[in-house]
Protein backbone atom coordinates (compact mmCIF):
# COMPACT_ATOMS: atom_id res chain seq x y z
CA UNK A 1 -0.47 -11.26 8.01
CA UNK A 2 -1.19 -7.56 8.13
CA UNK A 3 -3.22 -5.85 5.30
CA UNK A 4 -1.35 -4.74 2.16
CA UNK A 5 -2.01 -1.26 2.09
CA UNK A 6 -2.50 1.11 -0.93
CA UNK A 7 0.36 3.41 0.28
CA UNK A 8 2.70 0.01 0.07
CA UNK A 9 2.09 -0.39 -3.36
CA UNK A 10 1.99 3.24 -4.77
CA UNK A 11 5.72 3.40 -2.86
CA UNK A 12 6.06 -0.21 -4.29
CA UNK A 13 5.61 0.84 -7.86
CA UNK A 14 6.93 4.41 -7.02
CA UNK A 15 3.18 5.85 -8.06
CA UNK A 16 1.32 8.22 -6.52
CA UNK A 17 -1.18 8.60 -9.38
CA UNK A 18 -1.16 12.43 -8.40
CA UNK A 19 -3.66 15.08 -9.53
CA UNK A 20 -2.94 18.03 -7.39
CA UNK A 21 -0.13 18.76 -4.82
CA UNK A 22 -1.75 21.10 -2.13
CA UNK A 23 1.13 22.87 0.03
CA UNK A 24 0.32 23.92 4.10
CA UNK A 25 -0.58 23.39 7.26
CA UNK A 26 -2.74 21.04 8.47
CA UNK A 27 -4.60 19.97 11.24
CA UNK A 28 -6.09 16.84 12.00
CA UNK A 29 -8.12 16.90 15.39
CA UNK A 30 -11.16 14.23 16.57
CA UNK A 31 -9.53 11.81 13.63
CA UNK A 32 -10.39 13.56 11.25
CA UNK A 33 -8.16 16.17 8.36
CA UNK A 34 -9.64 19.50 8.49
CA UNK A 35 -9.82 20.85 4.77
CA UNK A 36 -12.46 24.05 5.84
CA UNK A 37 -9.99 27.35 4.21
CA UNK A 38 -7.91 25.19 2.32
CA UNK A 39 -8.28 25.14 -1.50
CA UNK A 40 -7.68 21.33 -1.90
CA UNK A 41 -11.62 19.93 -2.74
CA UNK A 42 -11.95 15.88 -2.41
CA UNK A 43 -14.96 14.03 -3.91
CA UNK A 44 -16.30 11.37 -1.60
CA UNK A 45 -14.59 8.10 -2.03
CA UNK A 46 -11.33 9.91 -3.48
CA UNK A 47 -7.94 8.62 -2.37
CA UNK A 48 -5.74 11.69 -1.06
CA UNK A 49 -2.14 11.22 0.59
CA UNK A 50 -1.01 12.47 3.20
CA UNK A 51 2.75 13.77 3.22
CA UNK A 52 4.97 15.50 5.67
CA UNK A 53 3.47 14.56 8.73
CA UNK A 54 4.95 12.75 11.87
CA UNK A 55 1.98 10.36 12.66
CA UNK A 56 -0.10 9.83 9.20
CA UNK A 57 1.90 9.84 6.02
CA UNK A 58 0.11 7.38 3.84
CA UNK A 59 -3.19 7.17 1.45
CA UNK A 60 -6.56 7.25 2.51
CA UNK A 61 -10.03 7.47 1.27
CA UNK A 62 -11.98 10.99 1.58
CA UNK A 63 -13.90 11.21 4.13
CA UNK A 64 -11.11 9.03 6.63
CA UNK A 65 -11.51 8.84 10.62
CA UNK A 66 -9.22 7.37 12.64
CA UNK A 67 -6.04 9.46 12.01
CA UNK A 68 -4.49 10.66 15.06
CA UNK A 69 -4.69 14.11 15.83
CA UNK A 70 -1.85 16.52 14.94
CA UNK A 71 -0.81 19.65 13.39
CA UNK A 72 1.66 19.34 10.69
CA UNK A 73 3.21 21.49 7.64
CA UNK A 74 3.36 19.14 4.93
CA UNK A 75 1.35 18.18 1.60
CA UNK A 76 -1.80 17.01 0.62
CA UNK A 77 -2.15 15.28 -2.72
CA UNK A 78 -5.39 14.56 -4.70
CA UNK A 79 -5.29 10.75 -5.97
CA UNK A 80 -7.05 9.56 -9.01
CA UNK A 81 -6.04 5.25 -8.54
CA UNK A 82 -7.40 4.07 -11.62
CA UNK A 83 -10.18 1.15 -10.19
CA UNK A 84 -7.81 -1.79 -12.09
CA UNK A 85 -4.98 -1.18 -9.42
CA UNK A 86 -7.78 -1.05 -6.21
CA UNK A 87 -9.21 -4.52 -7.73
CA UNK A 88 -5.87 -5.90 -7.47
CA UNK A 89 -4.68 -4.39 -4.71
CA UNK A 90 -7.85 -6.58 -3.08
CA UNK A 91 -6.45 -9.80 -5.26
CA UNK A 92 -2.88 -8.90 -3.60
CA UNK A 93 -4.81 -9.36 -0.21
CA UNK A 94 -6.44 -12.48 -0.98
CA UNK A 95 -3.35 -14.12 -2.00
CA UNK A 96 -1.22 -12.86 0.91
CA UNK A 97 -3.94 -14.14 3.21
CA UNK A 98 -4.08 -17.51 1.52
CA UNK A 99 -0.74 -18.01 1.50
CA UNK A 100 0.22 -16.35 4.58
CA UNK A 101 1.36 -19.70 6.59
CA UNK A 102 3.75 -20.16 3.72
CA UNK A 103 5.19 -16.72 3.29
CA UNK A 104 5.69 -15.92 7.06
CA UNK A 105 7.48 -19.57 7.02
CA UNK A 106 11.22 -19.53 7.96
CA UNK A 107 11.77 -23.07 6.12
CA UNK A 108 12.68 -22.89 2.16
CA UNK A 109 12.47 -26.63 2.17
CA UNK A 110 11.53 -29.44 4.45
CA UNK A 111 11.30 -32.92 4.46
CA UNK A 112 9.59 -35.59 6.79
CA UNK A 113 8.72 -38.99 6.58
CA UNK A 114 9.45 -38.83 2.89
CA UNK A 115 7.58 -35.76 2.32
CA UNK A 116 9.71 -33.46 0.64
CA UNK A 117 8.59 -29.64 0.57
CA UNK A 118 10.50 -26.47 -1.02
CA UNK A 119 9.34 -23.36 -0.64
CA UNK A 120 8.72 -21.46 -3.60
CA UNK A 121 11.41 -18.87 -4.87
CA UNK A 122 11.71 -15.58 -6.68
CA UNK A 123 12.62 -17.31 -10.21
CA UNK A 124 12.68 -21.01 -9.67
CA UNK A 125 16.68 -20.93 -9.63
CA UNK A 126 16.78 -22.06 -5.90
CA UNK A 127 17.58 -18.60 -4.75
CA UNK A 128 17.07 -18.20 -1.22
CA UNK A 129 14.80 -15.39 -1.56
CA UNK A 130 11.20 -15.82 -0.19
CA UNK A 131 7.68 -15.76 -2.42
CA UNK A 132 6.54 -12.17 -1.66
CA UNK A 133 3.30 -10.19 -2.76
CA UNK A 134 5.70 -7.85 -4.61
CA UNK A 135 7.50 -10.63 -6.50
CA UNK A 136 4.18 -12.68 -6.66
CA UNK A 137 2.31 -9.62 -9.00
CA UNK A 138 5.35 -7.43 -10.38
CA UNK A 139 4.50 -8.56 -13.89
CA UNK A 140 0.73 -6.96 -12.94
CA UNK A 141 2.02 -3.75 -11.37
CA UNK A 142 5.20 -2.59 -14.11
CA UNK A 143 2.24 -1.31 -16.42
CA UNK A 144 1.66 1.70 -13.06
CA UNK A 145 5.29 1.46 -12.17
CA UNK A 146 7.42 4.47 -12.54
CA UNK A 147 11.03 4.63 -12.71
């Protein structure tokens, strides 16, 4: 199962934890954003997202290779993810890979020689809707979420 990725939860609880909203244009070349003349400043380790462009909207951590190159007008915004929602972003992970079998399972219920299995659902009612990582920690995550 792929990662879990910090921009899927900010979008998932519709928070971007923003501390600064930096207007331009932007080039990324050899991976890496160029920030030289621009008067957004990131601290080492600080999560930043990247908005507007065609190739590499999303959040990453400051310094980040591995973007693909491109010139694009858009935004950069300054993070400040408070450390509780990066621990359970990791937790999210965990689970997803422990359970993955399960949730990428097209069977709610199965039965063989006696065995009976059901999947596990949303609320318990039956409902044919699948365990997810989203349903799994919503509780968690409606402290961050905004409406």
């Amino acid at each position: 199962m792929p990662k879990v990725t910090l921009t899927e939860i900010c979008r998932e609880i519709n928070n971007w934890f923003e501390r600064g909203i930096y207007p331009g244009n932007y080039t990324i070349s050899s991976g890496e954003i160029e920030l030289a003349g621009s008067n957004i400043k990131l601290l080492a380790g600080q999560y930043f997202r990247i908005k507007g462009s065609v190739l590499n909207d999303g959040v990453y951590q400051y310094p980040c290779k591995g973007l693909k190159d491109e010139e694009f007008k858009g935004f950069l915004c300054a993070m400040a993810i408070p450390p509780d929602v990066i621990n359970l972003s990791e937790e999210i992970n965990l689970w997803c890979n422990k359970y993955s079998e399960i949730i990428n399972s097209p069977y709610q219920s199965e039965s063989f020689k006696g065995y009976t299995y059901t999947r596990s659902t949303q609320n318990g009612s039956g409902s044919a809707d699948a365990l997810t990582w989203q349903m799994q920690f919503r509780s968690r995550l409606n402290k961050w979420r905004k409406l």
